[in-house]
Protein backbone atom coordinates (compact mmCIF):
# COMPACT_ATOMS: atom_id res chain seq x y z
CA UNK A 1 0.00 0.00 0.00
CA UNK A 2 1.92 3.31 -0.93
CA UNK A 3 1.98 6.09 1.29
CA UNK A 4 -0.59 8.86 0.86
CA UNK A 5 1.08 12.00 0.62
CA UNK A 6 0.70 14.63 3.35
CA UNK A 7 -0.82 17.19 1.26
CA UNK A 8 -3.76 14.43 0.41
CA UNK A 9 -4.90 14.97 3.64
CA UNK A 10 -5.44 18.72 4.86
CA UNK A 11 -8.80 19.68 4.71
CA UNK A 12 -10.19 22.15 1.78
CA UNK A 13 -10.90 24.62 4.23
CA UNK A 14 -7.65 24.24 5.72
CA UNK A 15 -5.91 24.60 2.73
CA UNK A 16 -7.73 27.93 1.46
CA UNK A 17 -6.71 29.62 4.48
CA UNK A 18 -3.27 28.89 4.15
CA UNK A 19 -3.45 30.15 0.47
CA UNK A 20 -4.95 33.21 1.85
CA UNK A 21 -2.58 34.08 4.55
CA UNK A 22 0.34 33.60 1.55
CA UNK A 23 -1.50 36.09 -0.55
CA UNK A 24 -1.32 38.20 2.03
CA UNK A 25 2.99 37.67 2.34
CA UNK A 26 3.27 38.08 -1.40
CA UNK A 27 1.65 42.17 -1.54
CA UNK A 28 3.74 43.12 1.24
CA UNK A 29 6.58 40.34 -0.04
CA UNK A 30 8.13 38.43 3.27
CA UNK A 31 8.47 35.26 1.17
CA UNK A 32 12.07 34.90 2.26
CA UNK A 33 14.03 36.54 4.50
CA UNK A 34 14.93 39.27 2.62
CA UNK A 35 11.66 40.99 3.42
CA UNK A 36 11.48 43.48 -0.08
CA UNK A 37 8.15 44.41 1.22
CA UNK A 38 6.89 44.64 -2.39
CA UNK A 39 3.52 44.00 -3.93
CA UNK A 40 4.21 41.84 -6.10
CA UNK A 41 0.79 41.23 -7.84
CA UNK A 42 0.73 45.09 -8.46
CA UNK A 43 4.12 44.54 -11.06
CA UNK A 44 6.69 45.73 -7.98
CA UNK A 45 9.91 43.69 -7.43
CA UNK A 46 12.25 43.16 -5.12
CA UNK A 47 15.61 41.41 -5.02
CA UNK A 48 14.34 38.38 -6.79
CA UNK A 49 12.77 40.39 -10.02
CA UNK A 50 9.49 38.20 -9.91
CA UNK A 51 6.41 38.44 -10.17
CA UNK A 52 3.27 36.56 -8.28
CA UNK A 53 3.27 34.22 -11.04
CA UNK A 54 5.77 31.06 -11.21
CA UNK A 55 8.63 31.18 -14.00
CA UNK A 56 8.88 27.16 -15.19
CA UNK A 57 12.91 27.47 -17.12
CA UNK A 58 11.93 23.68 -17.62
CA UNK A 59 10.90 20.56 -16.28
CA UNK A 60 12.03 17.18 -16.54
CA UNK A 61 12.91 13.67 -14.94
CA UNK A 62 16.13 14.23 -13.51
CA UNK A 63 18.28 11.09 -12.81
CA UNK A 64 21.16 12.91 -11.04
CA UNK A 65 19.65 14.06 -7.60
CA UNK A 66 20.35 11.65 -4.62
CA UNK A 67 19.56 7.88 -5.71
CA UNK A 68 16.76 7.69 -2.81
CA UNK A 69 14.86 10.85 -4.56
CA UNK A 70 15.46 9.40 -8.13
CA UNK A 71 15.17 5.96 -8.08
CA UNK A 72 14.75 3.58 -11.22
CA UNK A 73 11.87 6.43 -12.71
CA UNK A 74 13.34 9.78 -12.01
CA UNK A 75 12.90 12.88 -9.99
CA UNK A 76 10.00 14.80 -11.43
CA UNK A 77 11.89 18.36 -11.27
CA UNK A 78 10.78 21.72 -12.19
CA UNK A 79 13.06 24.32 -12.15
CA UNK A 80 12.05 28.04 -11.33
CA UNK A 81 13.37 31.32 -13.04
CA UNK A 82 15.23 33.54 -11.00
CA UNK A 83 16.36 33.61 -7.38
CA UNK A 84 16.47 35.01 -4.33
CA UNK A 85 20.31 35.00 -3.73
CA UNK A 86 23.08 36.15 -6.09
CA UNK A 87 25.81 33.30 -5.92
CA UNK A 88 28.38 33.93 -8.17
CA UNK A 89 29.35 30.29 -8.67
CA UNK A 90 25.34 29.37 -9.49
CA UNK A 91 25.30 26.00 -11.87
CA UNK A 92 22.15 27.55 -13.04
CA UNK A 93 23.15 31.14 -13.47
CA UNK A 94 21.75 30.74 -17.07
CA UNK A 95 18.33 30.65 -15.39
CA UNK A 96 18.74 32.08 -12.36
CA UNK A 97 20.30 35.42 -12.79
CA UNK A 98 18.92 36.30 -16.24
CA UNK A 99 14.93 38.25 -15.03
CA UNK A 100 14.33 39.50 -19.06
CA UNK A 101 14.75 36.36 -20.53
CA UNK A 102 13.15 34.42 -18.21
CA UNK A 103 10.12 36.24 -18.15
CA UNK A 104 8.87 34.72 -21.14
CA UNK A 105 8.75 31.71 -19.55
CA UNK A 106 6.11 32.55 -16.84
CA UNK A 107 2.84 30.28 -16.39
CA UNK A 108 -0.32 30.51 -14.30
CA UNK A 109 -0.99 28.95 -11.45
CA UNK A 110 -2.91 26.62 -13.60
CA UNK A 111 -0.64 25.62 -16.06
CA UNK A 112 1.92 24.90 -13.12
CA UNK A 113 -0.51 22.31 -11.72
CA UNK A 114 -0.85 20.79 -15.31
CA UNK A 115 2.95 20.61 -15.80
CA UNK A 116 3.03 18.25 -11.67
CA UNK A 117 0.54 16.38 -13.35
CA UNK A 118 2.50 15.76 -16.67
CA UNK A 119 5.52 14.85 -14.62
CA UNK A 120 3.21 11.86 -12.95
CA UNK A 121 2.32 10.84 -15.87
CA UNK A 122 5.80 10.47 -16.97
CA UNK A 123 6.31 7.75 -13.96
CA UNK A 124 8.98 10.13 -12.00
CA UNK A 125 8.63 9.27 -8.47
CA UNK A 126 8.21 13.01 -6.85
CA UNK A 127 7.55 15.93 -7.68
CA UNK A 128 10.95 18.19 -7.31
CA UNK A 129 10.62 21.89 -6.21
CA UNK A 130 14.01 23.18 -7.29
CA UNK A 131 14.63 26.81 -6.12
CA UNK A 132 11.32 27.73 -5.34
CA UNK A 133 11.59 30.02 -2.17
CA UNK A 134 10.64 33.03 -4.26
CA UNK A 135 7.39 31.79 -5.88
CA UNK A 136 6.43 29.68 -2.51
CA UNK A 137 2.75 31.47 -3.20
CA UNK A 138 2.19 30.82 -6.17
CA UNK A 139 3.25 26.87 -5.66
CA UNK A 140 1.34 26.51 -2.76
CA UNK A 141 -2.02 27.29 -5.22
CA UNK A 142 -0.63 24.90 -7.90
CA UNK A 143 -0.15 22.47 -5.54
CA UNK A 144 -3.65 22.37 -4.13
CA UNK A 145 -4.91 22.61 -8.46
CA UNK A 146 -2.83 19.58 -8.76
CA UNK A 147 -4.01 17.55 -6.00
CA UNK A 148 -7.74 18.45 -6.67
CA UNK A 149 -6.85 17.04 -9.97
CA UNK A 150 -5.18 13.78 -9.39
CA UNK A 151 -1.76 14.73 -8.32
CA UNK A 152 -0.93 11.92 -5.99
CA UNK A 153 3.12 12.35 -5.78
CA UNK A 154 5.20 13.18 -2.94
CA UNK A 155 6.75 16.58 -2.87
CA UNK A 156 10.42 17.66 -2.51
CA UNK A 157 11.16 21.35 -1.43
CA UNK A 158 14.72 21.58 -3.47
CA UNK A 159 16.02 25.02 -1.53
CA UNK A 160 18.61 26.91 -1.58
CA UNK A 161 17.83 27.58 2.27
CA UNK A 162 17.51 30.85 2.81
CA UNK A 163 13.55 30.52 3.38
CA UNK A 164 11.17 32.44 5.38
CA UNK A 165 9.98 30.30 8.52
CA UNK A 166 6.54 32.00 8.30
CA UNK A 167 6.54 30.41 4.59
CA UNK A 168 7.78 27.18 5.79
CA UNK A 169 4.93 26.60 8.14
CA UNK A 170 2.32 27.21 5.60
CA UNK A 171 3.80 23.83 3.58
CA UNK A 172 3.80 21.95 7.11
CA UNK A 173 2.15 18.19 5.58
CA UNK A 174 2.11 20.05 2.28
CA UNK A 175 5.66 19.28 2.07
CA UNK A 176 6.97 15.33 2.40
CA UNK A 177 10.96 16.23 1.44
CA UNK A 178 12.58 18.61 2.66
CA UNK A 179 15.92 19.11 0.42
CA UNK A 180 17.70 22.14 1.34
CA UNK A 181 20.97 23.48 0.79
CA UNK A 182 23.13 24.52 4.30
CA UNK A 183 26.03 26.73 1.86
CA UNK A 184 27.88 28.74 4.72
CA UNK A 185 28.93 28.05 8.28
CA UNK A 186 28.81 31.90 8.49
CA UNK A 187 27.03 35.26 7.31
CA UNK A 188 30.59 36.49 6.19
CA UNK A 189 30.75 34.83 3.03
CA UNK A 190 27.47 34.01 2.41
CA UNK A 191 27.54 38.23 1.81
CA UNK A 192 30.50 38.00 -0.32
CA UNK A 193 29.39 34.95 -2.32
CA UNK A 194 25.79 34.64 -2.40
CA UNK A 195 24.63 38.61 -1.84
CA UNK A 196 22.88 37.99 1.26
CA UNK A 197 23.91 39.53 4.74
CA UNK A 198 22.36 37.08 6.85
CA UNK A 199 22.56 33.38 5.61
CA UNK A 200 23.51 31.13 8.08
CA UNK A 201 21.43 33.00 10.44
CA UNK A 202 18.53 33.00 8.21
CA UNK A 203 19.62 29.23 7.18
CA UNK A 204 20.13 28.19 10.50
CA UNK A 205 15.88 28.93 11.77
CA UNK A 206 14.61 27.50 8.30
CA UNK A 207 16.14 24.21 8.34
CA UNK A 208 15.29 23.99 11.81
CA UNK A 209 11.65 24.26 10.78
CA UNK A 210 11.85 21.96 8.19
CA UNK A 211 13.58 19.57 10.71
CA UNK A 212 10.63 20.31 13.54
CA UNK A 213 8.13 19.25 10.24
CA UNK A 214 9.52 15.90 9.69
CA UNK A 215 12.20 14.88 11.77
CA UNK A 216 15.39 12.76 11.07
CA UNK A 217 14.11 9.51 9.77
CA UNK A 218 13.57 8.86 6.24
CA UNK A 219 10.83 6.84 5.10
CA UNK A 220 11.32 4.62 2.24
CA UNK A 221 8.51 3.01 -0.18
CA UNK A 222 9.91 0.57 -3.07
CA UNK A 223 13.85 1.81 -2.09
CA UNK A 224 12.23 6.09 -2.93
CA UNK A 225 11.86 8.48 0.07
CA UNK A 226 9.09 9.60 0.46
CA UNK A 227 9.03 11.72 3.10
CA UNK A 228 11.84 12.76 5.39
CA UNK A 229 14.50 15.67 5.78
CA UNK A 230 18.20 15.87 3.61
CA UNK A 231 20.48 17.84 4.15
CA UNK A 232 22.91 19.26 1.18
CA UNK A 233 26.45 20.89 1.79
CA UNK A 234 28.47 21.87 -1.56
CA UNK A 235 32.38 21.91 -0.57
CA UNK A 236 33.69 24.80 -1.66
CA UNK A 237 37.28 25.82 -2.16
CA UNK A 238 39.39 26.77 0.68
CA UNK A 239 36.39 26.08 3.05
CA UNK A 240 34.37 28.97 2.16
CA UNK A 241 31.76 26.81 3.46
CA UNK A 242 32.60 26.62 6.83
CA UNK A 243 31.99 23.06 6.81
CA UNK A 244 32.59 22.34 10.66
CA UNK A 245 30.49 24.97 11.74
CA UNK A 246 27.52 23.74 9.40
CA UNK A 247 28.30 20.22 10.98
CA UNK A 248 28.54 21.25 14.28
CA UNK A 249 24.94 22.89 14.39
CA UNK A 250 23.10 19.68 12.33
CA UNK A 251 25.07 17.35 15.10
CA UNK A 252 24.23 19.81 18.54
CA UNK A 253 21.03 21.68 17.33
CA UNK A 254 18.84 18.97 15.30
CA UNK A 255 20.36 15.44 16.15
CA UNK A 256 23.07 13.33 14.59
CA UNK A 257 20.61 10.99 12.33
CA UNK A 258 20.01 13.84 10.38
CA UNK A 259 20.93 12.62 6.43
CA UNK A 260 23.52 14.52 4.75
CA UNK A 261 24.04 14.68 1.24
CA UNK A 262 27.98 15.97 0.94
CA UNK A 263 28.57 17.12 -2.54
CA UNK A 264 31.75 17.62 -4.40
CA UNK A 265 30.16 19.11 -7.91
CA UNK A 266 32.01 22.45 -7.23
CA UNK A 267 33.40 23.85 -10.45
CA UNK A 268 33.38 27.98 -10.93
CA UNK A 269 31.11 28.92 -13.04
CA UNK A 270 28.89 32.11 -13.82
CA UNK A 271 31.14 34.78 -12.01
CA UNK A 272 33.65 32.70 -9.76
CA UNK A 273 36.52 34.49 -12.20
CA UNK A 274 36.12 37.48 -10.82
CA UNK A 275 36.78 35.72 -7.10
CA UNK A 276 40.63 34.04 -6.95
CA UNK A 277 39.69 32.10 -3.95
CA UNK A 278 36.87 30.16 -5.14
CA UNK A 279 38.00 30.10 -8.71
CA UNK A 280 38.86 26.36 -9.31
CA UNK A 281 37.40 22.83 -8.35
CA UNK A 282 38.16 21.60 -4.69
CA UNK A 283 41.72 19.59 -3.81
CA UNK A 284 41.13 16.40 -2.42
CA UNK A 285 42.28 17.28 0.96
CA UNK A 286 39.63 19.66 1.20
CA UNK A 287 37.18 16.52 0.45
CA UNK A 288 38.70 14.14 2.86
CA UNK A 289 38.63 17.07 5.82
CA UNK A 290 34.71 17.45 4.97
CA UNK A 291 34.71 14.16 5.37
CA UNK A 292 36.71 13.65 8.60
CA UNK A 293 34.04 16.08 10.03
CA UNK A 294 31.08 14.20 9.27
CA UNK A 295 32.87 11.75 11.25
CA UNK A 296 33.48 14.19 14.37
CA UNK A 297 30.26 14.78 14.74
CA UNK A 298 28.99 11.79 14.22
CA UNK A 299 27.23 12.41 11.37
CA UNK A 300 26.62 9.07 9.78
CA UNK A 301 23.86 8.80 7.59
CA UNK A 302 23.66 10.53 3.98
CA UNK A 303 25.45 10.33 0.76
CA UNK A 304 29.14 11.45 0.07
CA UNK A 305 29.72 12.20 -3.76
CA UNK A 306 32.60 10.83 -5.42
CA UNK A 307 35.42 13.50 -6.29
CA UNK A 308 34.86 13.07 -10.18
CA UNK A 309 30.93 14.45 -9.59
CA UNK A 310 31.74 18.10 -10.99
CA UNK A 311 32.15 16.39 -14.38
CA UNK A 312 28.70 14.45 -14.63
CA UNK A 313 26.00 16.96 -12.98
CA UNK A 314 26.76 20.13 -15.13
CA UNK A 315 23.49 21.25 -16.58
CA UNK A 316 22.89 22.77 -20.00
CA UNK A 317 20.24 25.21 -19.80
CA UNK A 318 21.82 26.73 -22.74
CA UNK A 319 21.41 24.20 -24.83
CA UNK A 320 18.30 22.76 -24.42
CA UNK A 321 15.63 23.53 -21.75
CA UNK A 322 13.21 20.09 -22.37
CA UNK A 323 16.48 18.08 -21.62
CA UNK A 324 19.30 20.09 -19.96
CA UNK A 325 20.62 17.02 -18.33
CA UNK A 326 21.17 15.33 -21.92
CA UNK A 327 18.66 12.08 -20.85
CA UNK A 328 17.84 11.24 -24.19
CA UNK A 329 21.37 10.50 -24.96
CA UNK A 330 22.55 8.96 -22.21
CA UNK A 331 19.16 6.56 -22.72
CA UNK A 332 17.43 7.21 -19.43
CA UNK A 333 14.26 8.45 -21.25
């Protein structure tokens, strides 16, 4: 018998109010912590250049996210438009830092619902939320079209981590999988790097509400999660992730069984010229200290990427936007 997901089972009335309290956020914008205080269905923006309807750059199955999330079928993954932060080594620059081009690629709440149904249809397994702290409002309507409609998938909230908490508790049991990023053990270079002052502080109260949501345990249906918190941490050159400190607050603030997905995909991209220190791939010391830390704080469930990784997960946006991960040749679809 497979798991109902949690959204499945919040009442209508329920569910309309919560809609209605996030219309509320998005005219005086507090969807993340940057707190623009825009109207954004009156054609103001703020830091993320959106509007209060979703940009969809594409959506796919996507074979290259944590085996758990994409199985045998594929992680049902729509990527958003634009951003909230500013990181100068984004993978997805080409869609997250260009406003005027991605504009044309803007949909209604409706067609967003379609496009979670499509992806079920496909077989994928979820349905992946990838960077959509900015449009949380929007998503949370789609969501409720799609369900209404058939959508019967679990969903994955694929942030960067810098999320509102207020925001965050309007998906509690919308929500399944919780995916965030954790980028910096410190605001410091989270302003240099990612344009924000705040990060880790921000970072540090989001994840802890994801974490009160659905705890440390992953549940599993047919070898898939299907609900359950992961943790990402990208290791950047010369530690300008402040790996240890990121460690130390999973291991002493939320509990040791947390799952951490270590990645090693680093390579500069978008701006990361303009920035000696983080301007080439990590040295294999720096992987084996990350490493040694998830063993100091005893840190022992999750994924650790092989070193190799920043050659295979390099998307192409550029290229193609109905397969940016090149499935067709590689046979997976």
């Amino acid at each position: 018998m497979s798991l109902t997901p949690s959204y499945k089972k919040i009442s209508e009335d329920e569910f309309n109010r919560r809609i209605e309290i996030a219309e509320s956020i998005i005219r005086n914008c507090t969807s993340c912590p940057r707190n623009c205080l825009v109207d954004r269905t009156n054609g103001e923006l703020g830091t993320c250049q959106s509007g209060d309807n979703p940009i969809v750059s594409s959506y796919t199955l996507h074979f290259g996210e944590e085996p758990v999330l994409s199985g045998t079928n594929g992680a049902g993954n729509i990527f958003f438009g634009n951003c909230n932060l500013r990181c100068v080594y984004c993978q997805n620059f080409v869609i997250s830092q260009n406003p005027k081009v991605e504009k044309r690629n803007e949909v209604t709440v409706e067609r967003l619902a379609e496009i979670m149904i499509e992806l079920q249809n496909m077989g994928s397994h979820n349905i992946g939320l990838v960077s959509p702290t900015h449009f949380a409002v929007p998503i949370l309507k789609s969501i409720k079209i799609a369900s209404d409609n058939g959508l019967n998938l679990p969903i994955i909230y694929n942030t960067n981590g810098y999320d509102s908490v207020d925001v965050l508790k309007l998906y509690k049991d919308v929500v399944d999988i919780y995916l965030p990023d954790f980028k910096y053990g410190n605001n410091d270079y989270g302003r240099i790097y990612s344009k924000v002052n705040d990060y880790f502080d921000k970072t540090r109260l989001a994840v802890k509400e994801m974490y009160n949501q659905v705890g440390s345990d992953l549940i599993y249906e047919n070898g898939v999660v299907v609900r359950g918190l992961i943790i990402r941490h990208l290791i950047l050159p010369n530690d300008l992730s402040e790996t240890e400190k990121v460690f130390k607050f999973i291991s002493e603030e939320l509990d040791k069984k947390v799952h951490i997905s270590l990645m090693t995909q680093y390579f500069p991209t978008n701006r990361s010229n303009k920035h000696i220190l983080i301007n080439r791939n990590i040295r294999y010391n720096e992987f084996t200290r990350a490493v040694e830390l998830l063993e100091k704080y005893g840190l022992e469930n999750g994924w650790i990427q092989e070193m190799e990784s920043n050659e295979f997960y390099r998307p192409a946006f550029e290229v193609s936007r109905e397969d940016p991960f090149n499935n067709k040749e590689l046979n997976l679809i």
